[in-house]
C-alpha atoms as a PDB file:
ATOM      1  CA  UNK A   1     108.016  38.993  32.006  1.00  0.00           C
ATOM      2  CA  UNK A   2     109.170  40.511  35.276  1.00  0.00           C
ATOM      3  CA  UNK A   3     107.362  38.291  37.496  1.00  0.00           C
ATOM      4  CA  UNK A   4     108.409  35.279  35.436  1.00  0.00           C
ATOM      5  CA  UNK A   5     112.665  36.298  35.719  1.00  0.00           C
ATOM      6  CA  UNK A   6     111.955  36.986  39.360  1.00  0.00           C
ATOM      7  CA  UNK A   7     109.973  33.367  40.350  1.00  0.00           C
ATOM      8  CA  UNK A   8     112.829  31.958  38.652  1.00  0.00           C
ATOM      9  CA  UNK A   9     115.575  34.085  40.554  1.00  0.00           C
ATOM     10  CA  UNK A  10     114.473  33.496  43.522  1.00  0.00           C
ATOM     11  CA  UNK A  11     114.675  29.742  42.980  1.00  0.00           C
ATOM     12  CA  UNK A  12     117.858  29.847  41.918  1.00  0.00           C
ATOM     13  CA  UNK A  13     119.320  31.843  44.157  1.00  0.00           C
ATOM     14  CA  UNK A  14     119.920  28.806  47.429  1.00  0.00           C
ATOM     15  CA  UNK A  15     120.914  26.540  44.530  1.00  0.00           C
ATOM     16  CA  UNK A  16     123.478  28.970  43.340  1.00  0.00           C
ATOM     17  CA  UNK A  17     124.518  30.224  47.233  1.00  0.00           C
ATOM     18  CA  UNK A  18     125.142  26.310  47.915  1.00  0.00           C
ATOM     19  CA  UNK A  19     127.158  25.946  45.101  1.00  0.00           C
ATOM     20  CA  UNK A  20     129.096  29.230  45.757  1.00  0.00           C
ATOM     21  CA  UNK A  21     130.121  28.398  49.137  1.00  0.00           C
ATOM     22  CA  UNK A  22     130.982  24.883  48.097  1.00  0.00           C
ATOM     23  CA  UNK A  23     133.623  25.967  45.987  1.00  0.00           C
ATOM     24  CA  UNK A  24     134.732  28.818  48.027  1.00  0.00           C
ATOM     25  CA  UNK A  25     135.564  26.528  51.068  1.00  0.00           C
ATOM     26  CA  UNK A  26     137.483  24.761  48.777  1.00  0.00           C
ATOM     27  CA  UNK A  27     139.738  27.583  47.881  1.00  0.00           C
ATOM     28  CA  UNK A  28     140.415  29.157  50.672  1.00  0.00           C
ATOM     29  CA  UNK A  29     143.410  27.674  52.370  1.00  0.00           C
ATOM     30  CA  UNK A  30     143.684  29.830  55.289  1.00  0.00           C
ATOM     31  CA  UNK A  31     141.338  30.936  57.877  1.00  0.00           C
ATOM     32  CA  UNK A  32     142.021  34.598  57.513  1.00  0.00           C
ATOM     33  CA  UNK A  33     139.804  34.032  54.105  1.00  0.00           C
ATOM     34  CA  UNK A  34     136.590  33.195  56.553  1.00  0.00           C
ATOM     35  CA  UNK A  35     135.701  36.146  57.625  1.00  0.00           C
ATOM     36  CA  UNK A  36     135.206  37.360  54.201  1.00  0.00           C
ATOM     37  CA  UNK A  37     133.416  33.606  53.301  1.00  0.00           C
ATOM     38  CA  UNK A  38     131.190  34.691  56.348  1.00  0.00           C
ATOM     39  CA  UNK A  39     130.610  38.817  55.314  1.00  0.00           C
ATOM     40  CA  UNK A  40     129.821  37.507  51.923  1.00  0.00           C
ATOM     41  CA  UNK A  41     126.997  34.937  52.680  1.00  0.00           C
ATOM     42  CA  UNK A  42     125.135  37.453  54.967  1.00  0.00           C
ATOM     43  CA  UNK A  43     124.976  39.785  51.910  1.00  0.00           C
ATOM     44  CA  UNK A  44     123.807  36.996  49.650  1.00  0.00           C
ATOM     45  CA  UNK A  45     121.064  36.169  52.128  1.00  0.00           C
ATOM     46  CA  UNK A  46     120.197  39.868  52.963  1.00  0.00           C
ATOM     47  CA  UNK A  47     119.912  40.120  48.909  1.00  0.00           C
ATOM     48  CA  UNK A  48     118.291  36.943  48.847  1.00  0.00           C
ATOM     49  CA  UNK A  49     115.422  37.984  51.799  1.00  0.00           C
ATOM     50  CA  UNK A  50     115.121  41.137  49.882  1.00  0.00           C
ATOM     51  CA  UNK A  51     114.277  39.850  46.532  1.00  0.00           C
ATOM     52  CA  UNK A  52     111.664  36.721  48.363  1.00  0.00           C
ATOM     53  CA  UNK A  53     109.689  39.713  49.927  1.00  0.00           C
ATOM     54  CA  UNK A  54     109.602  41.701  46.477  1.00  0.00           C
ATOM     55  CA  UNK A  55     108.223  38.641  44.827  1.00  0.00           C
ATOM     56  CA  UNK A  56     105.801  37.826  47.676  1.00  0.00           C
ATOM     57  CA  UNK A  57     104.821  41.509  47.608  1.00  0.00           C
ATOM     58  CA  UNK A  58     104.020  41.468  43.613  1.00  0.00           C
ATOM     59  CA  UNK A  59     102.454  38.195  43.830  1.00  0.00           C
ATOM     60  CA  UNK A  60      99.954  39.394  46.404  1.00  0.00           C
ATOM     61  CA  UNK A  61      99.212  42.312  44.695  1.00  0.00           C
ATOM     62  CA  UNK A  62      98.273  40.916  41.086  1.00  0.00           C
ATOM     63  CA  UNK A  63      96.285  38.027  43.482  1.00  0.00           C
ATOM     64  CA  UNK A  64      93.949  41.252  44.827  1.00  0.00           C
ATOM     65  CA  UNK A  65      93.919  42.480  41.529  1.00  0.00           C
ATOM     66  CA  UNK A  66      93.040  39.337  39.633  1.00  0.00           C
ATOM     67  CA  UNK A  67      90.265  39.231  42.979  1.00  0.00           C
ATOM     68  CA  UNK A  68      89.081  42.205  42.110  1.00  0.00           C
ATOM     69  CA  UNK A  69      88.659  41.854  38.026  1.00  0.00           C
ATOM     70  CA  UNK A  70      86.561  38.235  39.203  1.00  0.00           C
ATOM     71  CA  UNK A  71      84.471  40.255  41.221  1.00  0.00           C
ATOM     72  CA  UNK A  72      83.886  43.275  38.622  1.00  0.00           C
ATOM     73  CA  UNK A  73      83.639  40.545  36.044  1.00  0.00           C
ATOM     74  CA  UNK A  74      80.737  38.209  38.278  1.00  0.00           C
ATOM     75  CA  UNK A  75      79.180  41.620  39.006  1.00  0.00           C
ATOM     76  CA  UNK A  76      78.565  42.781  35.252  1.00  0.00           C
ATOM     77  CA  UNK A  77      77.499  39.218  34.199  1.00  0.00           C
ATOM     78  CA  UNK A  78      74.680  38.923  37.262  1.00  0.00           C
ATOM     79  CA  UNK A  79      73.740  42.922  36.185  1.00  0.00           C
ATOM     80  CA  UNK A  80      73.348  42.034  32.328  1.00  0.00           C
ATOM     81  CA  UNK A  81      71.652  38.382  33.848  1.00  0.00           C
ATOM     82  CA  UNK A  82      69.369  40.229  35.929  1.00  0.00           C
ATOM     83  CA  UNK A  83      68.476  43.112  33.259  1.00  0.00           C
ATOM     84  CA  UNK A  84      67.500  41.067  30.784  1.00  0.00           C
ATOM     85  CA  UNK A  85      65.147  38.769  33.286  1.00  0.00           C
ATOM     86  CA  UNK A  86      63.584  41.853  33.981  1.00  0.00           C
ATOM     87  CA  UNK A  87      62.937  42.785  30.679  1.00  0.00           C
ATOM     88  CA  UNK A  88      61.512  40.134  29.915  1.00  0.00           C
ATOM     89  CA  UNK A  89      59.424  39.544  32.954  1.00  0.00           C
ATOM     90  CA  UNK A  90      58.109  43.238  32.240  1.00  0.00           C
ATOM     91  CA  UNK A  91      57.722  42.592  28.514  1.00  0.00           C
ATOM     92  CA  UNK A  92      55.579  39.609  29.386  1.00  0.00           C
ATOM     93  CA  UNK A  93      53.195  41.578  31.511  1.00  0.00           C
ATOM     94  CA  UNK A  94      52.748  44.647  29.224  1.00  0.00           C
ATOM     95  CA  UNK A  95      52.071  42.400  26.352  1.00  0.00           C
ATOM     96  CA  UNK A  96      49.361  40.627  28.685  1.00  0.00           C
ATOM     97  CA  UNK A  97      48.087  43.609  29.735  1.00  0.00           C
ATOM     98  CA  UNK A  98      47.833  45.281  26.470  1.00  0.00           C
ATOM     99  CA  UNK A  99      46.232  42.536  24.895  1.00  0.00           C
ATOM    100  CA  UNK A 100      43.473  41.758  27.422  1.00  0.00           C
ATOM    101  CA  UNK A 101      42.834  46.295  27.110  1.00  0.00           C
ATOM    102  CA  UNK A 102      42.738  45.711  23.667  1.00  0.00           C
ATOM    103  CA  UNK A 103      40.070  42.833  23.884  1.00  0.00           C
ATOM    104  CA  UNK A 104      37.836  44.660  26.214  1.00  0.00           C
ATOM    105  CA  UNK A 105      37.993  47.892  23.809  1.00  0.00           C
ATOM    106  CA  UNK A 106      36.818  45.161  20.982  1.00  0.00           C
ATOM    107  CA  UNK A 107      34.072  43.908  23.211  1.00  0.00           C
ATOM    108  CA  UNK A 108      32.752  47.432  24.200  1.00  0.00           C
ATOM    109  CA  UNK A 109      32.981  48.752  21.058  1.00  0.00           C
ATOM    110  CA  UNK A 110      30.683  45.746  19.759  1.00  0.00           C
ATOM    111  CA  UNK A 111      27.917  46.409  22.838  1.00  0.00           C
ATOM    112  CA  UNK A 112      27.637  50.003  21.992  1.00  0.00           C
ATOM    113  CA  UNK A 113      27.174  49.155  18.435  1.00  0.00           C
ATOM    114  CA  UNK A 114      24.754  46.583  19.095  1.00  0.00           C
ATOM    115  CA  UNK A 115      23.289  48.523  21.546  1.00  0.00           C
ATOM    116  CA  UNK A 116      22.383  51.532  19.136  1.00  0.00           C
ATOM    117  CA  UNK A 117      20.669  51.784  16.010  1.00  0.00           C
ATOM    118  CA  UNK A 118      23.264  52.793  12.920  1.00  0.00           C
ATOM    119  CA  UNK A 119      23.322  56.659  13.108  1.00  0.00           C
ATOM    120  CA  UNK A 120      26.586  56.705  10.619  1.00  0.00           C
ATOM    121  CA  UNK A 121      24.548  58.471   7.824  1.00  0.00           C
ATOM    122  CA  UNK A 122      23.871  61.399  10.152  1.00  0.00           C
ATOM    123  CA  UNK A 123      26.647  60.963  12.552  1.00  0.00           C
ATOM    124  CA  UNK A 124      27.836  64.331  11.340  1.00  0.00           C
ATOM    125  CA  UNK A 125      25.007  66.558  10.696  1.00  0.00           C
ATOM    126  CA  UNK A 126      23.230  68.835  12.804  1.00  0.00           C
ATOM    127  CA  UNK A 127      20.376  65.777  13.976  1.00  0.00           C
ATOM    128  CA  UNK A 128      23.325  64.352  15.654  1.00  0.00           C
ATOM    129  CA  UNK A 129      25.226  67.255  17.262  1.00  0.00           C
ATOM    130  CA  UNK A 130      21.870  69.382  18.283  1.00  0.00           C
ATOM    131  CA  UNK A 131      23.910  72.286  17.847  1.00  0.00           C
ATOM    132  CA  UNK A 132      21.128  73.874  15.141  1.00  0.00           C
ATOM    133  CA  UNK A 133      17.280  72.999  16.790  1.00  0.00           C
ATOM    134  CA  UNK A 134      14.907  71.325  13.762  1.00  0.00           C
ATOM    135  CA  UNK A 135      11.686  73.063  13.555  1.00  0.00           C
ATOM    136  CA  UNK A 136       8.699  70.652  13.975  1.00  0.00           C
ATOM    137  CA  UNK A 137       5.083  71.451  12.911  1.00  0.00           C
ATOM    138  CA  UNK A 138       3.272  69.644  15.662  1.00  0.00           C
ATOM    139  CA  UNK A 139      -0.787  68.761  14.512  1.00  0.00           C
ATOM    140  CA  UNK A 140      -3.633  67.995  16.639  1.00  0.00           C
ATOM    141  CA  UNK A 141      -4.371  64.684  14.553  1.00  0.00           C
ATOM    142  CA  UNK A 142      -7.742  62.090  15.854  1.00  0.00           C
ATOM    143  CA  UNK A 143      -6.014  59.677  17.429  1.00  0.00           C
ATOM    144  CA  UNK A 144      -8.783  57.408  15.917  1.00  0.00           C
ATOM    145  CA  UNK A 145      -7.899  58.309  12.227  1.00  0.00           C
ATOM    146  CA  UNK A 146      -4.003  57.226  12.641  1.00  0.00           C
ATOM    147  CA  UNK A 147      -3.042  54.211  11.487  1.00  0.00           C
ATOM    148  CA  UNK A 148      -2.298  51.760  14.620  1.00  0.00           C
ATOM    149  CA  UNK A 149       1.681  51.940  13.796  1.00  0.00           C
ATOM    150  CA  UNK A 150       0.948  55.093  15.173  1.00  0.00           C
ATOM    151  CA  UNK A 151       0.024  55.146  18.488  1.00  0.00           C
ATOM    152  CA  UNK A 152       2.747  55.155  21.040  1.00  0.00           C
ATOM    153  CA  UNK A 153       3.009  51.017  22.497  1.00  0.00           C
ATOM    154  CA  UNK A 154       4.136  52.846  25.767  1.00  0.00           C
ATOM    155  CA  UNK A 155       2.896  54.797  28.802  1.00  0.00           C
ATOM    156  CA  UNK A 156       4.975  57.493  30.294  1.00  0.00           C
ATOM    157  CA  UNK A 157       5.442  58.681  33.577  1.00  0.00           C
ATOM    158  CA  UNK A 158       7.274  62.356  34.743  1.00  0.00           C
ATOM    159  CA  UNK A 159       8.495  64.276  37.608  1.00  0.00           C
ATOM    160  CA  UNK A 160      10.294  67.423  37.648  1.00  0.00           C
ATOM    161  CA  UNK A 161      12.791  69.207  40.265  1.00  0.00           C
ATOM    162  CA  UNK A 162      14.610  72.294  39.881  1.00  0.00           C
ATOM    163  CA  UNK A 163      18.102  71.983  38.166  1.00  0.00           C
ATOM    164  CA  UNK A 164      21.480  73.643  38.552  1.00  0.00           C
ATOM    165  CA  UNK A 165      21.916  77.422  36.576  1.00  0.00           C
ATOM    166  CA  UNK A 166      22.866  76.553  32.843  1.00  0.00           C
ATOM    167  CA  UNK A 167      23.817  79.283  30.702  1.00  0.00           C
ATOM    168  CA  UNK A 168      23.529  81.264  33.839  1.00  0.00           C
ATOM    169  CA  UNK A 169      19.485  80.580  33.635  1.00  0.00           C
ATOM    170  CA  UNK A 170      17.593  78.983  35.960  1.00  0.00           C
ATOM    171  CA  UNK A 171      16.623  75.251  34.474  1.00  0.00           C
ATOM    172  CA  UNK A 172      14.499  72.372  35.376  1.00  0.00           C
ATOM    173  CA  UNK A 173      14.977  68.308  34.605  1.00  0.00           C
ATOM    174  CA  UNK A 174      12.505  66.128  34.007  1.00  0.00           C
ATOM    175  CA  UNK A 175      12.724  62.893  34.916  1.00  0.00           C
ATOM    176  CA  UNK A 176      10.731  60.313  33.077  1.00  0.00           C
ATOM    177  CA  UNK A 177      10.214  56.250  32.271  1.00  0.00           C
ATOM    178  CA  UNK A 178       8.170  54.558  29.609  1.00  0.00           C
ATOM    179  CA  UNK A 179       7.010  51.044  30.807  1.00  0.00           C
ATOM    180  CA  UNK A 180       7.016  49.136  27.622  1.00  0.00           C
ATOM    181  CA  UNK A 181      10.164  49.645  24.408  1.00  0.00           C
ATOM    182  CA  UNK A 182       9.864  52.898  22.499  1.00  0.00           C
ATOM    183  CA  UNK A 183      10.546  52.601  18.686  1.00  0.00           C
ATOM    184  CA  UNK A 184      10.735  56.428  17.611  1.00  0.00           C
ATOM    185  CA  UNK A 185      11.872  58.288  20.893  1.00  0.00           C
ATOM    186  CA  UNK A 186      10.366  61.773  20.914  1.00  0.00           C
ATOM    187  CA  UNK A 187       8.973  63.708  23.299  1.00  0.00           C
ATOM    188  CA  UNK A 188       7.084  66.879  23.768  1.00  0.00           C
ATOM    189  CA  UNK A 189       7.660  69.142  26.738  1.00  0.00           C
ATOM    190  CA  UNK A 190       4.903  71.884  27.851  1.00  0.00           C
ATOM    191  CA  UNK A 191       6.409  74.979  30.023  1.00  0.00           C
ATOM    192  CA  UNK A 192       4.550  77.071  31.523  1.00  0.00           C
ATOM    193  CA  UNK A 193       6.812  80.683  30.258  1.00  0.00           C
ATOM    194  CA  UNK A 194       9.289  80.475  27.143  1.00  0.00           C
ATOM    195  CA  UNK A 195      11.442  77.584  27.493  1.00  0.00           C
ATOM    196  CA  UNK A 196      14.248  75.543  25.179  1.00  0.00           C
ATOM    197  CA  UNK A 197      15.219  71.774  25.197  1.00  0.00           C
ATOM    198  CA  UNK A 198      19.091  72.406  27.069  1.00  0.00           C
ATOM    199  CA  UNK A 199      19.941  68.121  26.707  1.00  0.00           C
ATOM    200  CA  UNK A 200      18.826  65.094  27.372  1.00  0.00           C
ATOM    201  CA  UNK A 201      20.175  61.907  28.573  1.00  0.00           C
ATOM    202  CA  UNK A 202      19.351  58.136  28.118  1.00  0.00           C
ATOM    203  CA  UNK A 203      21.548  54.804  29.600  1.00  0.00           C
ATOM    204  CA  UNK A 204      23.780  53.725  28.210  1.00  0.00           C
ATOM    205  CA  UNK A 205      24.834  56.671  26.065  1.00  0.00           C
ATOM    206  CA  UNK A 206      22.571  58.916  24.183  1.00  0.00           C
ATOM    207  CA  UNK A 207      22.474  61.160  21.411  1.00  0.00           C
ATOM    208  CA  UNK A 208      19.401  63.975  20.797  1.00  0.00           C
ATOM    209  CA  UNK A 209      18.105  66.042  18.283  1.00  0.00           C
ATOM    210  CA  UNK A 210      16.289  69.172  19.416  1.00  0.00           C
ATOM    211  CA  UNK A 211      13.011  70.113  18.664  1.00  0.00           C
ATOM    212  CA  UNK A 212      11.111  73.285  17.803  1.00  0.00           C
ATOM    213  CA  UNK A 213       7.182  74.800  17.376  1.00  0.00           C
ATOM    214  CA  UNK A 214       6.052  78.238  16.712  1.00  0.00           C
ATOM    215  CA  UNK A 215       4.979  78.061  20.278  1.00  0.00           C
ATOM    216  CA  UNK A 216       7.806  79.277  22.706  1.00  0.00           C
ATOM    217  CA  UNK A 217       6.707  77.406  25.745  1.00  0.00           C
ATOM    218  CA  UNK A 218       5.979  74.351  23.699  1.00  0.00           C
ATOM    219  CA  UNK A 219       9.460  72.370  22.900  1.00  0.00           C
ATOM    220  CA  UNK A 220      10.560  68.867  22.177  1.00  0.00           C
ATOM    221  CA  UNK A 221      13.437  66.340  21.951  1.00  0.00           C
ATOM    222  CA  UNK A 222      14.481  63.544  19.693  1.00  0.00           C
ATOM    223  CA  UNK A 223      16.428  60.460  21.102  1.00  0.00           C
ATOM    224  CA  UNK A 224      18.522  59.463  18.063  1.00  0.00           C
ATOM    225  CA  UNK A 225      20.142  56.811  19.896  1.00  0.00           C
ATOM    226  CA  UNK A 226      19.360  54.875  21.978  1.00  0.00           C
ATOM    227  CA  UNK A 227      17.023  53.417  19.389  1.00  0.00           C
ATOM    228  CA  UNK A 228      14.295  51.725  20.941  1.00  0.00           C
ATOM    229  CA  UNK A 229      14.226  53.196  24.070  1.00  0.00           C
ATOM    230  CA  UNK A 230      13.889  50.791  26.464  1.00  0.00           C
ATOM    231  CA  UNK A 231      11.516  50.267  29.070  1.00  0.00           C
ATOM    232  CA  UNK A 232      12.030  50.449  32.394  1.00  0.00           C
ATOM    233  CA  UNK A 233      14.904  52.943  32.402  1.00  0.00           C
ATOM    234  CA  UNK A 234      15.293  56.371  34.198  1.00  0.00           C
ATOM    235  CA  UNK A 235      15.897  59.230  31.427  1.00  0.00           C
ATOM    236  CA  UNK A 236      15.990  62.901  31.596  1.00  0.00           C
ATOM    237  CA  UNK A 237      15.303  66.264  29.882  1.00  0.00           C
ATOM    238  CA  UNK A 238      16.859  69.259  30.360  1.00  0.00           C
ATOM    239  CA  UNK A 239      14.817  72.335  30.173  1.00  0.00           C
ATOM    240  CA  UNK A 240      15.855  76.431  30.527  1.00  0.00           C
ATOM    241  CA  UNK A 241      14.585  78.858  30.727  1.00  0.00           C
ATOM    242  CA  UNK A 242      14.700  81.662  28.320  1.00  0.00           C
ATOM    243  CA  UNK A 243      14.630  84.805  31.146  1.00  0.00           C
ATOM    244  CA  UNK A 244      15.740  85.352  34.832  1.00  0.00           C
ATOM    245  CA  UNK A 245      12.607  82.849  36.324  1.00  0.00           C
ATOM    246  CA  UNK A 246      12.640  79.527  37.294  1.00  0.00           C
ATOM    247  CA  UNK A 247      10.496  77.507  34.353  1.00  0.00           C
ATOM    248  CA  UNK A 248       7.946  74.809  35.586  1.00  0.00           C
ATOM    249  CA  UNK A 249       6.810  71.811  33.308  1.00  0.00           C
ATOM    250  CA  UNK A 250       3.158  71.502  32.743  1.00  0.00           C
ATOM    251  CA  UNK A 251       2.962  68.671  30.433  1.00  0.00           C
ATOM    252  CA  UNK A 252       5.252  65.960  28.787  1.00  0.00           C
ATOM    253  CA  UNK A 253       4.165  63.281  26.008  1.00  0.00           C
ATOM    254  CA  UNK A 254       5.377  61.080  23.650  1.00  0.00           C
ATOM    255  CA  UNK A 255       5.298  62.313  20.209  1.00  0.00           C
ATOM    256  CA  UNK A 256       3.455  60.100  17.104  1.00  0.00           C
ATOM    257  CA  UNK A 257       5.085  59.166  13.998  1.00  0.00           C
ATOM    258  CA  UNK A 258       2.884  61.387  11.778  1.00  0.00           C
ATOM    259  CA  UNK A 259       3.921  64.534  13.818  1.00  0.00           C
ATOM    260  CA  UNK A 260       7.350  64.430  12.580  1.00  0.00           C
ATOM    261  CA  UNK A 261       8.934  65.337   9.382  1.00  0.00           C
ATOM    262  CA  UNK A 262      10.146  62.531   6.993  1.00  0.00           C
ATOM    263  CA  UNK A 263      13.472  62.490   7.793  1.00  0.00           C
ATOM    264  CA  UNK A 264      13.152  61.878  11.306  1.00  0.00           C
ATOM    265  CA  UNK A 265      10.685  59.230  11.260  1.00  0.00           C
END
């Protein structure tokens, strides 16, 4: 309301001095009046010069002010502009990302399934875990009597090399291969002192069963998955030794059908 009185006041102000002097030459008959005429118009345009600067002075202040609220204003807007660009941008990518992880989880869960044979009945017993051995009865059956679905349809070949400490025993792995598919993966290891199955491991993941006889240096292991073993493929057994010396493998074969228990088969 100020500003508004004062733009006006200053406009009127010459309009109003003209007029003013106008009429005061007019009335003054005698020159000892001018002097006074002349005193009084340099302290209407002193007041005058005083009140233009005032109103130049508030008028370039609310210009830098209104300047700076534009500014402040354009600021926040690109901020909130640029903010949500970015959200989106980085919304975008997550989702992509997310989606194509989720995808390859669906993919490599389907391979391992396929991959395996169905171990859910037994996925949480003690065939799976190997944490309590199953005690096998291992016979010296003709190999001309069995029936021909049980003879092993693959030959296997073994090497052995000492292994790191494992239970703070010393410990051997055998490395072995079968050159043809393996339907029922078990094998038979023969030590040559007491000895126990530690693990074994087949590509691409593998879960194991151990096996027991009533003869300590005789042990054995039981691939529950993969299921068939394939051919071709490097595989390993684990073997410890029961006291303070290093255990050395005499013997390793595949063992039949008929020399395991039911449940196993």
């Amino acid at each position: 309301m100020l500003d508004i009185f004062l733009n006006w006041f200053v406009i009127a102000i010459p309009f109003l001095a003209t007029v003013g002097a106008a009429v005061l030459s007019l009335k003054l008959p005698h020159e000892r009046h001018y002097g006074n005429f002349v005193w009084g118009a340099v302290v209407v345009g002193l007041g005058f010069s005083a009140l233009t600067y005032w109103q130049q002075i508030r008028t370039s202040q609310q210009a830098e002010a209104s300047q700076r609220e534009a500014i402040a204003t354009t600021a926040r807007t690109v901020s909130r502009e640029t903010i949500d660009n970015v959200t989106v941008a980085v919304g975008k990518q997550y989702k992509d990302l997310i989606a194509s992880l989720t995808d390859q989880n669906q993919k490599l869960a389907a391979q391992l399934s396929a991959q395996g044979k169905d171990v859910g009945v037994i996925k949480s017993s003690n065939i799976v875990t190997g944490k309590h051995p199953i005690k096998v009865e291992l016979t010296n059956a003709s190999s001309s009597g069995a029936d021909a679905s049980d003879r092993p349809l693959a030959n296997l070949s073994w090497t052995q090399q000492a292994d790191v400490p494992r239970d703070g025993k010393p410990s051997t792995v055998v490395n072995f291969r079968l050159d043809n598919s393996l339907e029922l993966p078990a094998f038979l290891v023969v030590c040559d002192r007491p000895c126990r199955v530690m693990d074994g491991m087949a590509p691409p993941m593998s879960q194991t069963t151990t096996l027991t006889t009533a003869n300590v240096k005789v042990v054995g292991l039981l691939f529950n998955a993969p299921r068939p073993l394939s051919g071709g493929i490097n595989c390993k057994i684990f073997i410890g030794s029961l006291d303070d010396q290093p255990v050395a493998v005499d013997a390793v074969r595949i063992i039949k059908r008929s020399e395991l228990p039911m449940e196993f088969r």
